[in-house]
PDB file of N, CA and C in Angstrom:
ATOM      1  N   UNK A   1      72.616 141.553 113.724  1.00  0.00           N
ATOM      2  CA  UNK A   1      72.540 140.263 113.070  1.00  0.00           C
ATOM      3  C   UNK A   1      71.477 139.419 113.766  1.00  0.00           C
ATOM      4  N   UNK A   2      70.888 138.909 113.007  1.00  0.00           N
ATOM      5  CA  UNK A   2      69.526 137.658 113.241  1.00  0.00           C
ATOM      6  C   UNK A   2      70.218 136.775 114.167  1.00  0.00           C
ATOM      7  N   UNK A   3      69.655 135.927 115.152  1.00  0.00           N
ATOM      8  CA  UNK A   3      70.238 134.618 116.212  1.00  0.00           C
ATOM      9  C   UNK A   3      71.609 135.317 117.006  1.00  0.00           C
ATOM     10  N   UNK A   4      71.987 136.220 117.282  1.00  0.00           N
ATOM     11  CA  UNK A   4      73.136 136.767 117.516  1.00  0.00           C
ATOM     12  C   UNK A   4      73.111 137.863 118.767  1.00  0.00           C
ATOM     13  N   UNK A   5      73.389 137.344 120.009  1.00  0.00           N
ATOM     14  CA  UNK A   5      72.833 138.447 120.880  1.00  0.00           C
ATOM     15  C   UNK A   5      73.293 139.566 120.642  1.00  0.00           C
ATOM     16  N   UNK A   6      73.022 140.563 121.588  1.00  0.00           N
ATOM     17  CA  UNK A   6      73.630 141.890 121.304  1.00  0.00           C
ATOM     18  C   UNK A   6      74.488 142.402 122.375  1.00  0.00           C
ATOM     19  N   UNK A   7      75.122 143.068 122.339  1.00  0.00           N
ATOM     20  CA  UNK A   7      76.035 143.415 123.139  1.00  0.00           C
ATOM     21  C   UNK A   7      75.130 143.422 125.275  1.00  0.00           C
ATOM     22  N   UNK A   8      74.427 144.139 124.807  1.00  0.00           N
ATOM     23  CA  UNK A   8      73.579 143.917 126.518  1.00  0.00           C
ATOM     24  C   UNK A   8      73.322 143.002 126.897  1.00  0.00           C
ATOM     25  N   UNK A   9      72.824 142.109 125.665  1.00  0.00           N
ATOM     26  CA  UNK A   9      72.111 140.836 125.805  1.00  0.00           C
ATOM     27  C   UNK A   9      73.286 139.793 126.954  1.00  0.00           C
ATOM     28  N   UNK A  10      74.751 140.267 126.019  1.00  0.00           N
ATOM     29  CA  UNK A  10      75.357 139.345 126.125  1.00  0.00           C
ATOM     30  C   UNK A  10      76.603 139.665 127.642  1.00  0.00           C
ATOM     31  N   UNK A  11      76.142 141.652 127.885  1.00  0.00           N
ATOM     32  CA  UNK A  11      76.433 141.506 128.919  1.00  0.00           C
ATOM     33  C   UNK A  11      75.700 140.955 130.027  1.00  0.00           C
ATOM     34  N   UNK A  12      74.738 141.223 130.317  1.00  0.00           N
ATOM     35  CA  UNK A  12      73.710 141.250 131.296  1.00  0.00           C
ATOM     36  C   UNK A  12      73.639 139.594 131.575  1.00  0.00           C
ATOM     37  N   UNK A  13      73.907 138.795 130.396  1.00  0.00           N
ATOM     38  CA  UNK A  13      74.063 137.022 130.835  1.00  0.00           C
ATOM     39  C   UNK A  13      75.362 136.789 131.392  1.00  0.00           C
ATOM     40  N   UNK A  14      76.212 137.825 131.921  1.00  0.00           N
ATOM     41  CA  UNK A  14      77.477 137.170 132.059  1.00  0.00           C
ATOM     42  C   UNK A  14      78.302 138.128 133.437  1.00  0.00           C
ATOM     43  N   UNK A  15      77.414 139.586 133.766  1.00  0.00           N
ATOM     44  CA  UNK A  15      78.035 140.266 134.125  1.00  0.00           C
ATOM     45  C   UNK A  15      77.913 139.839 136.185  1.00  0.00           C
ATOM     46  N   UNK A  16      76.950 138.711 136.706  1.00  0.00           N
ATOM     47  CA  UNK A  16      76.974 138.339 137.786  1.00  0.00           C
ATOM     48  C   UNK A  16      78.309 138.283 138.287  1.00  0.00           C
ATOM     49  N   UNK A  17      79.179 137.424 137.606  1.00  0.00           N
ATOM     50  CA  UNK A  17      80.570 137.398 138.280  1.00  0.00           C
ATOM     51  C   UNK A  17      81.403 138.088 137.770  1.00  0.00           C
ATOM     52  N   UNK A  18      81.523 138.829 137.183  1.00  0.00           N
ATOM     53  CA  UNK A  18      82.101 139.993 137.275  1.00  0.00           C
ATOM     54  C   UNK A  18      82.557 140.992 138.404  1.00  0.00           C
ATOM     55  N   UNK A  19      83.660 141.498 138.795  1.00  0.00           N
ATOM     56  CA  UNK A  19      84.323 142.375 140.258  1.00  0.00           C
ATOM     57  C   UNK A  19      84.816 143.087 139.546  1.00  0.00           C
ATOM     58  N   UNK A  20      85.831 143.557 138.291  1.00  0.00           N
ATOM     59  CA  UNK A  20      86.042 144.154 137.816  1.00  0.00           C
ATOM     60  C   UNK A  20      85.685 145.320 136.687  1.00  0.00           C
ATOM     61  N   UNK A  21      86.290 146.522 136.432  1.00  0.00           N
ATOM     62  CA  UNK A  21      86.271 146.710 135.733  1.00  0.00           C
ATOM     63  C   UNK A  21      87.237 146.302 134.552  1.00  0.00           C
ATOM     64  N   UNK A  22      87.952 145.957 134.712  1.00  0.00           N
ATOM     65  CA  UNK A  22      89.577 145.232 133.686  1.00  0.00           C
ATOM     66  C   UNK A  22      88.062 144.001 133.433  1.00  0.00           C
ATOM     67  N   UNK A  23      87.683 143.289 134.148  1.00  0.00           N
ATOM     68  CA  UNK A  23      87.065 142.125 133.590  1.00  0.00           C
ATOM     69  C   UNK A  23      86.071 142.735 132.538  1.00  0.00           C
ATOM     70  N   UNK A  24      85.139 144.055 132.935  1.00  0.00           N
ATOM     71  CA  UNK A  24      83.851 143.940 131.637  1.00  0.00           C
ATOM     72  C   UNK A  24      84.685 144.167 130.450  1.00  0.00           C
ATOM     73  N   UNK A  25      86.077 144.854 130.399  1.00  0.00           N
ATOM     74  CA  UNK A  25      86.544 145.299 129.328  1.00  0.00           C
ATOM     75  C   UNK A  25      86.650 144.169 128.681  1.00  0.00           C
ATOM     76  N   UNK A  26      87.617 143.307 129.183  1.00  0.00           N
ATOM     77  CA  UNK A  26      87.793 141.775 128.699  1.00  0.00           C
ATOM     78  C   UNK A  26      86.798 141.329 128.120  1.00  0.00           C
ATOM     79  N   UNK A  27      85.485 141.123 128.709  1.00  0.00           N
ATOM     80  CA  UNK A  27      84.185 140.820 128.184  1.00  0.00           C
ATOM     81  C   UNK A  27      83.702 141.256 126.974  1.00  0.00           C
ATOM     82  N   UNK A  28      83.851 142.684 126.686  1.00  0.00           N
ATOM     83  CA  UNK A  28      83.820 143.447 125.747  1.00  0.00           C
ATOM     84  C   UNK A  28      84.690 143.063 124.648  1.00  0.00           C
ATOM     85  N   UNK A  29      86.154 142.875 124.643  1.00  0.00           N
ATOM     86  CA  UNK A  29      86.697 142.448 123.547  1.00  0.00           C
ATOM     87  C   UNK A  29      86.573 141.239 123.465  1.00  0.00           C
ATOM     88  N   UNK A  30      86.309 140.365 124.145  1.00  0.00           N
ATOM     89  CA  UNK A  30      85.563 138.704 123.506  1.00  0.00           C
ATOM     90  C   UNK A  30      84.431 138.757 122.591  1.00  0.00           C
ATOM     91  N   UNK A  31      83.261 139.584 123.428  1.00  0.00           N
ATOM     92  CA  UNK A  31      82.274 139.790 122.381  1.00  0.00           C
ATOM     93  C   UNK A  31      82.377 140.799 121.213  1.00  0.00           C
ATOM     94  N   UNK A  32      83.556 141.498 120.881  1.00  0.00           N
ATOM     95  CA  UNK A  32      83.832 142.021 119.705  1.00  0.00           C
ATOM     96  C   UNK A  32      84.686 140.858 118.941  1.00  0.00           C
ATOM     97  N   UNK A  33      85.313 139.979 119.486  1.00  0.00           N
ATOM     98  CA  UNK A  33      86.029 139.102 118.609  1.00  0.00           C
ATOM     99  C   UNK A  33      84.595 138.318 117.944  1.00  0.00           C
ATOM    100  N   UNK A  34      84.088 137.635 118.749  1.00  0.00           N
ATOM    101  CA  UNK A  34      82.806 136.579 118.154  1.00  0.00           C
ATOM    102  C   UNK A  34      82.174 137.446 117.689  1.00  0.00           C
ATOM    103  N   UNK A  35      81.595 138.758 117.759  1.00  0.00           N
ATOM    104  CA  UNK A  35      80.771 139.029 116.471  1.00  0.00           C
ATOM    105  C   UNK A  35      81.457 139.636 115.328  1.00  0.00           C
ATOM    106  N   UNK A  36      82.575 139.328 115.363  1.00  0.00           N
ATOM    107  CA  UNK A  36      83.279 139.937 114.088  1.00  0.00           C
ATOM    108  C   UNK A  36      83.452 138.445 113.205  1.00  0.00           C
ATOM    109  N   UNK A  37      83.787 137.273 114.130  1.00  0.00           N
ATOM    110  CA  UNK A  37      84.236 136.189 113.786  1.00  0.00           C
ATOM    111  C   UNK A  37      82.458 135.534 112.787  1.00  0.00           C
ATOM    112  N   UNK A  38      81.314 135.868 113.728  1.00  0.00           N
ATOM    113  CA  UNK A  38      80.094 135.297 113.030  1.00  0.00           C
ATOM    114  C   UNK A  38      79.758 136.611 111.773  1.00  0.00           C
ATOM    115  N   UNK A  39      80.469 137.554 111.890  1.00  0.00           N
ATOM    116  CA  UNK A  39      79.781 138.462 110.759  1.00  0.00           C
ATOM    117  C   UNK A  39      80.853 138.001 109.627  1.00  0.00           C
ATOM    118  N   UNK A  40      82.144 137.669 109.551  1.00  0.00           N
ATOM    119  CA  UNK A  40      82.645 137.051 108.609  1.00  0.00           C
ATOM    120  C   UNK A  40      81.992 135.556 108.106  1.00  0.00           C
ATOM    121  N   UNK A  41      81.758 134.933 109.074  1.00  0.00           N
ATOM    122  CA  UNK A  41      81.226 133.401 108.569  1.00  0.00           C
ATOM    123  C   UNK A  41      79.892 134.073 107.785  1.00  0.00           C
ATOM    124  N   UNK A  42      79.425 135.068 107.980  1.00  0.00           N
ATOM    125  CA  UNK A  42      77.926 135.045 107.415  1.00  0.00           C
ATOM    126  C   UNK A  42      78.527 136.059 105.821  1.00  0.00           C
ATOM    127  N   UNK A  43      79.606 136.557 105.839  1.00  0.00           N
ATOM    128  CA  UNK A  43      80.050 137.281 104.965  1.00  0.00           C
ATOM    129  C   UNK A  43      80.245 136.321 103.829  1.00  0.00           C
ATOM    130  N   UNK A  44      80.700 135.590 104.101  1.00  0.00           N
ATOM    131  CA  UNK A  44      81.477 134.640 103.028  1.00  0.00           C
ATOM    132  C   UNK A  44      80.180 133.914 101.912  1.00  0.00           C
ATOM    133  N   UNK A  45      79.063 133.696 102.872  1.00  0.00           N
ATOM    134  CA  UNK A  45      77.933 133.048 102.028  1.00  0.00           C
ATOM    135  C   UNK A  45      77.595 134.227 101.122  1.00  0.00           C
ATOM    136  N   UNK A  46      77.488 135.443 101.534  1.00  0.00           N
ATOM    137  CA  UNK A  46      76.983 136.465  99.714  1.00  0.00           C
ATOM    138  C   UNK A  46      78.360 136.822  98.913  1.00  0.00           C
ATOM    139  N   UNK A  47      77.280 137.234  98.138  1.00  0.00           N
ATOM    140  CA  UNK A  47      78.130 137.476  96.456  1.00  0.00           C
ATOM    141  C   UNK A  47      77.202 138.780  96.243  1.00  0.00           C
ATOM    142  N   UNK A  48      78.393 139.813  95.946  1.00  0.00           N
ATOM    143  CA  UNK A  48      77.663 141.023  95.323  1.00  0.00           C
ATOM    144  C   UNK A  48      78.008 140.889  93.636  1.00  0.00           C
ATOM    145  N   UNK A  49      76.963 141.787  93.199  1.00  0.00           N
ATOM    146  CA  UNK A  49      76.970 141.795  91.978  1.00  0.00           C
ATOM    147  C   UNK A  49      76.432 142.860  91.381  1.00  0.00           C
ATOM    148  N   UNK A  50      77.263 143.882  90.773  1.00  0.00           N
ATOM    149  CA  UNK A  50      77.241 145.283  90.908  1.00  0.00           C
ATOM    150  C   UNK A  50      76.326 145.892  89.396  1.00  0.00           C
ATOM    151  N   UNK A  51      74.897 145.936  89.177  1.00  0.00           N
ATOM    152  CA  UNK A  51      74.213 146.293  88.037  1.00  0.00           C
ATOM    153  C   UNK A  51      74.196 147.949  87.128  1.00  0.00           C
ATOM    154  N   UNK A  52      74.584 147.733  86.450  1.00  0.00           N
ATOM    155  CA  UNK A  52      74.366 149.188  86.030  1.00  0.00           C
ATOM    156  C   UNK A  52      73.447 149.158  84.933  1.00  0.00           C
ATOM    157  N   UNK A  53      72.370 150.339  85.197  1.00  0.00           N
ATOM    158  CA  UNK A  53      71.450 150.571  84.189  1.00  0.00           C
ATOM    159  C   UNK A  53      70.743 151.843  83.695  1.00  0.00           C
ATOM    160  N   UNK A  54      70.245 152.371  83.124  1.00  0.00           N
ATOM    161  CA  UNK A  54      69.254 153.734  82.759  1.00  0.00           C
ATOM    162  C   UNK A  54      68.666 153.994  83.912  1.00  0.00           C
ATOM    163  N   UNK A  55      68.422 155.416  83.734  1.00  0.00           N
ATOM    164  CA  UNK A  55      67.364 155.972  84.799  1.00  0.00           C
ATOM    165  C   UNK A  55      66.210 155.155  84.227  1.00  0.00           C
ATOM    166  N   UNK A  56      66.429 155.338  83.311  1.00  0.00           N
ATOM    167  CA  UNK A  56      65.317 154.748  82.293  1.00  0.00           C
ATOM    168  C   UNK A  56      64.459 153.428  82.975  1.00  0.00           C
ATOM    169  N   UNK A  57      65.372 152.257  82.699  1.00  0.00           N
ATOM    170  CA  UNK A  57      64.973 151.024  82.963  1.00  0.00           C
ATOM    171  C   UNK A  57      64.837 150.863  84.368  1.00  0.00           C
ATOM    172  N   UNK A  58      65.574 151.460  85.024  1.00  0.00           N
ATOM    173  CA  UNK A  58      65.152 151.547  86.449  1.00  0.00           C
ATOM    174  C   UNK A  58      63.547 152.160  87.114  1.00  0.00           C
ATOM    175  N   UNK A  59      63.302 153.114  86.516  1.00  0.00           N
ATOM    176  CA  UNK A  59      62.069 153.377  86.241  1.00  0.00           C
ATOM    177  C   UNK A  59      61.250 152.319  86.367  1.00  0.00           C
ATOM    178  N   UNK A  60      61.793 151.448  85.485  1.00  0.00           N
ATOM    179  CA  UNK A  60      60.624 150.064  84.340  1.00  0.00           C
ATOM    180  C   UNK A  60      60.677 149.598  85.307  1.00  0.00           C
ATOM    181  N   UNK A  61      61.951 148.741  85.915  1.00  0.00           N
ATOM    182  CA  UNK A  61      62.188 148.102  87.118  1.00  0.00           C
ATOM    183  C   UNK A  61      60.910 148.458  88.094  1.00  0.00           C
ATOM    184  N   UNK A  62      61.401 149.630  88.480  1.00  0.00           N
ATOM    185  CA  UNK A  62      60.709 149.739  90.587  1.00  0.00           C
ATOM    186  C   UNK A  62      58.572 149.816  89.339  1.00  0.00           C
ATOM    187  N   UNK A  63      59.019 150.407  88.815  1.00  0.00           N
ATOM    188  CA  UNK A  63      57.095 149.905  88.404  1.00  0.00           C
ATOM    189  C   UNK A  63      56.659 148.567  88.527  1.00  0.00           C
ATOM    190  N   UNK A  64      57.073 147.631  87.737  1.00  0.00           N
ATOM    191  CA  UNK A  64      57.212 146.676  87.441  1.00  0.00           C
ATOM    192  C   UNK A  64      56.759 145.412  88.999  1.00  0.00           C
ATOM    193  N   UNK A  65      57.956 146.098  89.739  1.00  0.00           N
ATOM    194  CA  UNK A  65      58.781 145.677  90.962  1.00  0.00           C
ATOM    195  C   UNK A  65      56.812 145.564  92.049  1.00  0.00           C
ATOM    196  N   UNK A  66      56.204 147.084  92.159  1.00  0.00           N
ATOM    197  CA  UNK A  66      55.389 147.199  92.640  1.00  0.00           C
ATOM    198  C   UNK A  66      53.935 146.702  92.187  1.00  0.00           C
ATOM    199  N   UNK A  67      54.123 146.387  90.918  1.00  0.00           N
ATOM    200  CA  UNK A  67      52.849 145.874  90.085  1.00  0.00           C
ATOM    201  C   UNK A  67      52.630 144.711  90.463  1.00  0.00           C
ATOM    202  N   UNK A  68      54.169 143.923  90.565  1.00  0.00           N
ATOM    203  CA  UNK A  68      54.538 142.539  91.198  1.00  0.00           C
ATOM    204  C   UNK A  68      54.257 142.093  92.938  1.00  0.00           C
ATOM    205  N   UNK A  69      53.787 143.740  93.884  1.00  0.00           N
ATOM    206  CA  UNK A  69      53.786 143.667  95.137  1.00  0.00           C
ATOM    207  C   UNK A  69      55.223 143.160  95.933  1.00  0.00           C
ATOM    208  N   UNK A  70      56.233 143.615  95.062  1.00  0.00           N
ATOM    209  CA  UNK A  70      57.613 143.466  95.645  1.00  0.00           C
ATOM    210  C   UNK A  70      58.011 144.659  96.730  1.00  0.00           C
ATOM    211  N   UNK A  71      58.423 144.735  97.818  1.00  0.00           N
ATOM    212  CA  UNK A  71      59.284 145.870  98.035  1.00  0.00           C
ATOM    213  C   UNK A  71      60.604 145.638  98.101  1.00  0.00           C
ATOM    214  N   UNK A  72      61.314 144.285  97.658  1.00  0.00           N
ATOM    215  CA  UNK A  72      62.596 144.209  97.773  1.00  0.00           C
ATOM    216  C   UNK A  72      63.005 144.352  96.345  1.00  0.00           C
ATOM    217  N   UNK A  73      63.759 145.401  95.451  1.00  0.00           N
ATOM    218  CA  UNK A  73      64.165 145.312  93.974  1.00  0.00           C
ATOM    219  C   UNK A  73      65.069 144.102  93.931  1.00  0.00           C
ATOM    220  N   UNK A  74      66.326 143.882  95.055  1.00  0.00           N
ATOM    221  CA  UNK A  74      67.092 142.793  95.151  1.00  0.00           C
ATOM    222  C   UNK A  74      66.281 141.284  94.665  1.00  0.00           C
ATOM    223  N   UNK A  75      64.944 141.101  95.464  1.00  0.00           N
ATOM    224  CA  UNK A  75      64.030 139.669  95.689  1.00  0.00           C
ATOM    225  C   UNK A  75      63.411 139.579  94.274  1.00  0.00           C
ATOM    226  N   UNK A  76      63.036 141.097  93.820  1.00  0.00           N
ATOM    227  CA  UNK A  76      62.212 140.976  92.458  1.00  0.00           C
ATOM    228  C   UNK A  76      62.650 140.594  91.641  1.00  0.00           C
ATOM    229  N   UNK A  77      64.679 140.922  91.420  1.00  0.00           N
ATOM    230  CA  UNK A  77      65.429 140.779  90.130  1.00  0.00           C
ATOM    231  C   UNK A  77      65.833 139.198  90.662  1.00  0.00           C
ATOM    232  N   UNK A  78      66.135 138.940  91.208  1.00  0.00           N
ATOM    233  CA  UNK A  78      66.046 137.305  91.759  1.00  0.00           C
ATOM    234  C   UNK A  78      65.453 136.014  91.139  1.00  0.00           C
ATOM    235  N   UNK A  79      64.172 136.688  91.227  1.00  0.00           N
ATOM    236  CA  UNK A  79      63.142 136.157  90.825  1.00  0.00           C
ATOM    237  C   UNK A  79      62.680 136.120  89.464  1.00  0.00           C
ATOM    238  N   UNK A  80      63.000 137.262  89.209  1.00  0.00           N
ATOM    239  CA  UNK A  80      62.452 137.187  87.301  1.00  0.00           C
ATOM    240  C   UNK A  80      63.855 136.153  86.799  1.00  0.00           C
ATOM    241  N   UNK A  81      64.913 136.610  87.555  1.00  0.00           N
ATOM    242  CA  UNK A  81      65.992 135.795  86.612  1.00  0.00           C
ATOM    243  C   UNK A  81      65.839 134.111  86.594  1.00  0.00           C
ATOM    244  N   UNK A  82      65.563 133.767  87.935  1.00  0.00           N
ATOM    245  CA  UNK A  82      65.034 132.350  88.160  1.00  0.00           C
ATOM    246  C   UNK A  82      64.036 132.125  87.171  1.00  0.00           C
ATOM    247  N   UNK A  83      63.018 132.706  87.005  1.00  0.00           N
ATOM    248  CA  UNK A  83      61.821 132.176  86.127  1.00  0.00           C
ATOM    249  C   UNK A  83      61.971 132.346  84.741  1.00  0.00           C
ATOM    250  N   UNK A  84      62.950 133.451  84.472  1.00  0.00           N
ATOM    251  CA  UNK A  84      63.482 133.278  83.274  1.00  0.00           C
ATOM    252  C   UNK A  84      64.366 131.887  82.840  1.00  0.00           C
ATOM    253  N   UNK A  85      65.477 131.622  84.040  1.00  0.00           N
ATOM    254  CA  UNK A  85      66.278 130.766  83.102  1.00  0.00           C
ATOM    255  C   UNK A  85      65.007 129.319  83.471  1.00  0.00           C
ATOM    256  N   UNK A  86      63.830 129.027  84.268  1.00  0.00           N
ATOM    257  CA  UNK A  86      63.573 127.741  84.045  1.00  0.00           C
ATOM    258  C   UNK A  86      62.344 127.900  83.164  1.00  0.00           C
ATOM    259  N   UNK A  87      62.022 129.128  82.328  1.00  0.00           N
ATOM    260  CA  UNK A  87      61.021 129.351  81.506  1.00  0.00           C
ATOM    261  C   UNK A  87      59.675 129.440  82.560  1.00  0.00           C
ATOM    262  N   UNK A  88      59.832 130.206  83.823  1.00  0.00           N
ATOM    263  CA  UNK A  88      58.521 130.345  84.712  1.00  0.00           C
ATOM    264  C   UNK A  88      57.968 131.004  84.613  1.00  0.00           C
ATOM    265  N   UNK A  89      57.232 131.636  85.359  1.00  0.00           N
ATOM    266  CA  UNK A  89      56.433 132.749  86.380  1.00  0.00           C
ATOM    267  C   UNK A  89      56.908 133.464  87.024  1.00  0.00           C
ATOM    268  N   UNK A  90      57.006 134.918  87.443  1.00  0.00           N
ATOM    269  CA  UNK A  90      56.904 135.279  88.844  1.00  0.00           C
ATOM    270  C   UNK A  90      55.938 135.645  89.360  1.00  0.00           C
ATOM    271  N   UNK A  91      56.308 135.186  90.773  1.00  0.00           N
ATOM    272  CA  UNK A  91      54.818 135.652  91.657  1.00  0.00           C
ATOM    273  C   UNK A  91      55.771 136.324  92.599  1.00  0.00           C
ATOM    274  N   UNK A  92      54.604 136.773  93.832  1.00  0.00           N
ATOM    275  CA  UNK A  92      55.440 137.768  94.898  1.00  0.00           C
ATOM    276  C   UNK A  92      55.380 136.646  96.233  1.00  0.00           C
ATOM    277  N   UNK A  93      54.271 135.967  96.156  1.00  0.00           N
ATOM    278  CA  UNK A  93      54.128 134.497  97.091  1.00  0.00           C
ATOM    279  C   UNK A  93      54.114 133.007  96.332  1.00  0.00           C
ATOM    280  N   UNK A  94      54.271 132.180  97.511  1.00  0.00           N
ATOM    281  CA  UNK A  94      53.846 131.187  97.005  1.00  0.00           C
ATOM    282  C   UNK A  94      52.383 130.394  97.009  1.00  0.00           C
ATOM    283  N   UNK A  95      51.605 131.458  97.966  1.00  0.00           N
ATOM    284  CA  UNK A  95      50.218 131.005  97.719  1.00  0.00           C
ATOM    285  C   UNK A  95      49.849 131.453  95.910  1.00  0.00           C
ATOM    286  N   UNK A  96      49.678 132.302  95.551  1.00  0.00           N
ATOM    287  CA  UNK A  96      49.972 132.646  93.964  1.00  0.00           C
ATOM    288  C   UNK A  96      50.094 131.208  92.901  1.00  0.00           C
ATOM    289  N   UNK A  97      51.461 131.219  93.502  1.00  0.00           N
ATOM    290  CA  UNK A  97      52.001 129.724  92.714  1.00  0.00           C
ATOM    291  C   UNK A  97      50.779 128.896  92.839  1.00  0.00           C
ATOM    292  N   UNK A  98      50.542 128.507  94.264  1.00  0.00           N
ATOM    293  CA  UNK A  98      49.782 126.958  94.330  1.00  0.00           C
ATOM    294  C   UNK A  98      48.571 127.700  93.657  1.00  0.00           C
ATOM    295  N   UNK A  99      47.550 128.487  93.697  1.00  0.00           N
ATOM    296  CA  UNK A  99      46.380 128.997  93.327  1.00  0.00           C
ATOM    297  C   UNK A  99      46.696 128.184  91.762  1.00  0.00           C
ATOM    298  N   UNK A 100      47.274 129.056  91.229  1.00  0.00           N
ATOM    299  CA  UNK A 100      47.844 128.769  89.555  1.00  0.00           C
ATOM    300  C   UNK A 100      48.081 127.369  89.499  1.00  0.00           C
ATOM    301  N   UNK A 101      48.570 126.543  90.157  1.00  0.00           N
ATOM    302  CA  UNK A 101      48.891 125.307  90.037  1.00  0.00           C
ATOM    303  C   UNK A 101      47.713 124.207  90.327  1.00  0.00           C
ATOM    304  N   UNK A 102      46.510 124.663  90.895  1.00  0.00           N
ATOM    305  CA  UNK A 102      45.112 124.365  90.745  1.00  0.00           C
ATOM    306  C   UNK A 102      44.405 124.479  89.964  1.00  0.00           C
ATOM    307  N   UNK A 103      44.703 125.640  88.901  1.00  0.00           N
ATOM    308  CA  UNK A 103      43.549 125.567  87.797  1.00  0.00           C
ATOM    309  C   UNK A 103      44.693 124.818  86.344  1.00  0.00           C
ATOM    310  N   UNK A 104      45.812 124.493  86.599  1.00  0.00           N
ATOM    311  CA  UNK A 104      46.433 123.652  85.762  1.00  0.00           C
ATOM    312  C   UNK A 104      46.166 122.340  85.170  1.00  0.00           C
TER     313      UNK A 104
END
């Protein structure tokens, strides 16, 4: 996880006072509680949403996807749906946008 040390990280900042072994264990299940506790808080913000489609259109898709200079299919379908419902564009940046928004 992004901003979130890692297990070494988070021994190696803590393991000076440490004498035990009973203590790193301890250490160990604290830092399994908090990163279970921040991978739920970060859980709760997505929403899956499960697509089913043709080999077919999938096809159309990842072409489409790369014509667009996407490599995320997730960011691409995102995006067309946004510009669909406000009647837009897609681009793959936002330099794109502003370019286009200069010769307007």
């Amino acid at each position: 996880m992004n901003n979130f040390p890692s297990l070494k990280e988070y021994l190696s900042a803590r393991t000076a006072t440490l004498k035990t072994q009973a203590e790193l264990q301890e250490l160990k299940r604290v830092y399994r509680n908090l990163y279970h506790q921040e991978y739920m808080r970060r859980k709760k913000d997505l929403h899956t949403i499960t697509l089913r489609i043709t080999k077919r259109e999938c096809k159309h898709l990842q072409k489409n996807m790369k014509e667009h200079n996407y490599t995320s299919m997730n960011k691409f379908l995102l995006d067309c749906i946004q510009a669909y419902l406000s009647q837009g564009y897609v681009f793959p940046n936002k330099k794109d946008t502003q370019d286009l928004n200069k010769y307007l």
